[in-house]
C-alpha atoms as a PDB file:
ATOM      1  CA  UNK A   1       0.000   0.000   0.000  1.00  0.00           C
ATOM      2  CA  UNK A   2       1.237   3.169  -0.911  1.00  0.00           C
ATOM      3  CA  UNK A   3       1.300   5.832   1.777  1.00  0.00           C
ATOM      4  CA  UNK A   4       3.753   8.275   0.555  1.00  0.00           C
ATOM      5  CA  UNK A   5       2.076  11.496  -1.618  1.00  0.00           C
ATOM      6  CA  UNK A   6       3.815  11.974  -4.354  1.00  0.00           C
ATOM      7  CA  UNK A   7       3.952   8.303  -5.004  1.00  0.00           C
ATOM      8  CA  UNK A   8       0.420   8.166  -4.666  1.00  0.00           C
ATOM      9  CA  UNK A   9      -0.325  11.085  -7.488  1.00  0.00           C
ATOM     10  CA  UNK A  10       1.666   9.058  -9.555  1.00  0.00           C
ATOM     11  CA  UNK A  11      -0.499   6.039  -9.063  1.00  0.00           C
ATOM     12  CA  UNK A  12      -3.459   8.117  -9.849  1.00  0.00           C
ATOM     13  CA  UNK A  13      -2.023   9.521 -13.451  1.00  0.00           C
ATOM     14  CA  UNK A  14      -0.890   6.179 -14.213  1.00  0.00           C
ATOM     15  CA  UNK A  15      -4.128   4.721 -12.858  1.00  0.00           C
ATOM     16  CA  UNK A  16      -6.224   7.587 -14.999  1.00  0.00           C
ATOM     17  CA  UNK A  17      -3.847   7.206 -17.994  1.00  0.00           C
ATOM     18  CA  UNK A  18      -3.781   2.910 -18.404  1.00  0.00           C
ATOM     19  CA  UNK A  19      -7.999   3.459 -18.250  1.00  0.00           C
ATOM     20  CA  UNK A  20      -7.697   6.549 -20.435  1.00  0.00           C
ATOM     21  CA  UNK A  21      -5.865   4.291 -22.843  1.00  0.00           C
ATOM     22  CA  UNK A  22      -7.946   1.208 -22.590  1.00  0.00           C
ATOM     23  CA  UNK A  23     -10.930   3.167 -23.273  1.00  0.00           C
ATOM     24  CA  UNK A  24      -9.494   4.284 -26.914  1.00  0.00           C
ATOM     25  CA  UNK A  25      -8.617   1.089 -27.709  1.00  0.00           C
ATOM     26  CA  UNK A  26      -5.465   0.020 -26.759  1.00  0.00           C
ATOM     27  CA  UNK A  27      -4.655  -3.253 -25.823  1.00  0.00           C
ATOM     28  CA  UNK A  28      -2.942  -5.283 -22.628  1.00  0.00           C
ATOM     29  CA  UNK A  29       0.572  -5.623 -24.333  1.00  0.00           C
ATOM     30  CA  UNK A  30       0.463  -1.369 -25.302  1.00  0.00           C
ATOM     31  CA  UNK A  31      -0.729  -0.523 -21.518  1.00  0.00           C
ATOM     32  CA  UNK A  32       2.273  -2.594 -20.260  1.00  0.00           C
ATOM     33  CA  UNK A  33       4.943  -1.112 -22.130  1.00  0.00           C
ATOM     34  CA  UNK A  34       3.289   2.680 -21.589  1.00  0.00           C
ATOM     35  CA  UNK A  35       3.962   1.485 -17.919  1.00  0.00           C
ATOM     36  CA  UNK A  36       7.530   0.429 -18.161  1.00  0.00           C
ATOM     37  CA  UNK A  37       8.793   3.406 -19.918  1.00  0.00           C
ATOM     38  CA  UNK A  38       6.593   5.945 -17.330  1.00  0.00           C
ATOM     39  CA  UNK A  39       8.497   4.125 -14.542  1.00  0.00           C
ATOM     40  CA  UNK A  40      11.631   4.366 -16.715  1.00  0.00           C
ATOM     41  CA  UNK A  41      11.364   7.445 -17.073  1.00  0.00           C
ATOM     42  CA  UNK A  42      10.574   7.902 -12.337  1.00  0.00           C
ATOM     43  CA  UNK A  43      13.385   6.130 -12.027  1.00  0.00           C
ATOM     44  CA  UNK A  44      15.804   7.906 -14.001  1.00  0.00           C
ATOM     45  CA  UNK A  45      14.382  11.712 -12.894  1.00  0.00           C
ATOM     46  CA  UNK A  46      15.032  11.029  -9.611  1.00  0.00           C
ATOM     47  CA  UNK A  47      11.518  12.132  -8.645  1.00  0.00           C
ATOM     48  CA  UNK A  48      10.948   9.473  -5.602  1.00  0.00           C
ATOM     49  CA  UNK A  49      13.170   7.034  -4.124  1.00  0.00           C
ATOM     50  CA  UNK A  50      13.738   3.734  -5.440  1.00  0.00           C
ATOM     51  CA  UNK A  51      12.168   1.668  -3.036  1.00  0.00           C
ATOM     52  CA  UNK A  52       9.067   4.015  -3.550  1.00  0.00           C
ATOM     53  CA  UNK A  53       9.205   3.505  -7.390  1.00  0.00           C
ATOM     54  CA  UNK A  54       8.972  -0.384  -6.867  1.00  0.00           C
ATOM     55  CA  UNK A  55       5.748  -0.183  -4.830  1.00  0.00           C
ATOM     56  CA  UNK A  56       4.507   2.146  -7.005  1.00  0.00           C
ATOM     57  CA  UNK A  57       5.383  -0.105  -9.968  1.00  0.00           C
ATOM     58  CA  UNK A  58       3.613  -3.473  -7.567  1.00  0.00           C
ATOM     59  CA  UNK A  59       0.480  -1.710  -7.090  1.00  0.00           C
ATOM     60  CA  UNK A  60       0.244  -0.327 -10.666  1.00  0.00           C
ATOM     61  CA  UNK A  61       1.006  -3.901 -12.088  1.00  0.00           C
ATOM     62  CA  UNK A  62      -1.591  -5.375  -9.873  1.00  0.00           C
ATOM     63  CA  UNK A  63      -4.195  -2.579 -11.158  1.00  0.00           C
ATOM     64  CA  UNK A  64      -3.008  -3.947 -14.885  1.00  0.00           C
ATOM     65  CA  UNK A  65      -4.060  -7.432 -14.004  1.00  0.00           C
ATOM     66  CA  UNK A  66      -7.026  -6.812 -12.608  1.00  0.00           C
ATOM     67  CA  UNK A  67      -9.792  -7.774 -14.950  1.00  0.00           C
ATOM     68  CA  UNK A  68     -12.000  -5.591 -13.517  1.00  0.00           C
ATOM     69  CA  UNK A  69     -10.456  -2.613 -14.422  1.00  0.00           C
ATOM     70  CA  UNK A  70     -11.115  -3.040 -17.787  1.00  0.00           C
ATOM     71  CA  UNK A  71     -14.024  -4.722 -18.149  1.00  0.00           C
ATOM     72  CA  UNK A  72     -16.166  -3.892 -21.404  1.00  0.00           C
ATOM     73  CA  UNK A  73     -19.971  -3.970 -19.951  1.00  0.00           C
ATOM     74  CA  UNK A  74     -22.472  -5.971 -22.331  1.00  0.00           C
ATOM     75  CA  UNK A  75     -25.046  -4.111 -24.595  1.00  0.00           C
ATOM     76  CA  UNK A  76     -28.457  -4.253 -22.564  1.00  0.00           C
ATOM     77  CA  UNK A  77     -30.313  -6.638 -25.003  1.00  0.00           C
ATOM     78  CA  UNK A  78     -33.793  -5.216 -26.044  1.00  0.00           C
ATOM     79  CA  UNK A  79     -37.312  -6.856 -25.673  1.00  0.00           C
ATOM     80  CA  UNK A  80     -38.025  -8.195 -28.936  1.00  0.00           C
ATOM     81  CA  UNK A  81     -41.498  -6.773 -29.143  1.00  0.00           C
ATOM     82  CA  UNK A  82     -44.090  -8.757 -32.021  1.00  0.00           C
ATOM     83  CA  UNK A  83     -47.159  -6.442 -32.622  1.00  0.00           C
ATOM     84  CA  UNK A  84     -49.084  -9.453 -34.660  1.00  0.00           C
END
């Protein structure tokens, strides 16, 4: 669990970003490497501390995996109405 505040806004725009992204279309593979190279790129500003990047990247991979994140909801079928 995250507890730290920076390292929690950064959990929130990747959070916002992966859904952002899933919702135009992209795919499980494209939302993984977005991740690696926005962690790249925490890890080699300098922005939080290393041990605070890896939790950050845990939590974030666990929000990737879970299904319901990105779950497309079905179409409401309509009552087929016959006026005979």
């Amino acid at each position: 669990m995250l507890q730290d505040a920076q390292a929690i806004r950064h959990y929130q725009r990747i959070t916002d970003a992966l859904t952002e992204q899933w919702n135009r279309g992209y795919r499980l593979d494209e939302l993984r490497l977005y991740l690696d190279g926005y962690l790249a790129a925490l890890r080699n500003s300098n922005v939080l501390e290393p041990y605070l990047v890896h939790r950050l990247e845990d939590e974030a991979v666990r929000y990737l995996f879970d299904t319901s994140n990105f779950a497309v909801p079905e179409p409401e079928m309509e009552p087929d109405y016959d006026y005979r």
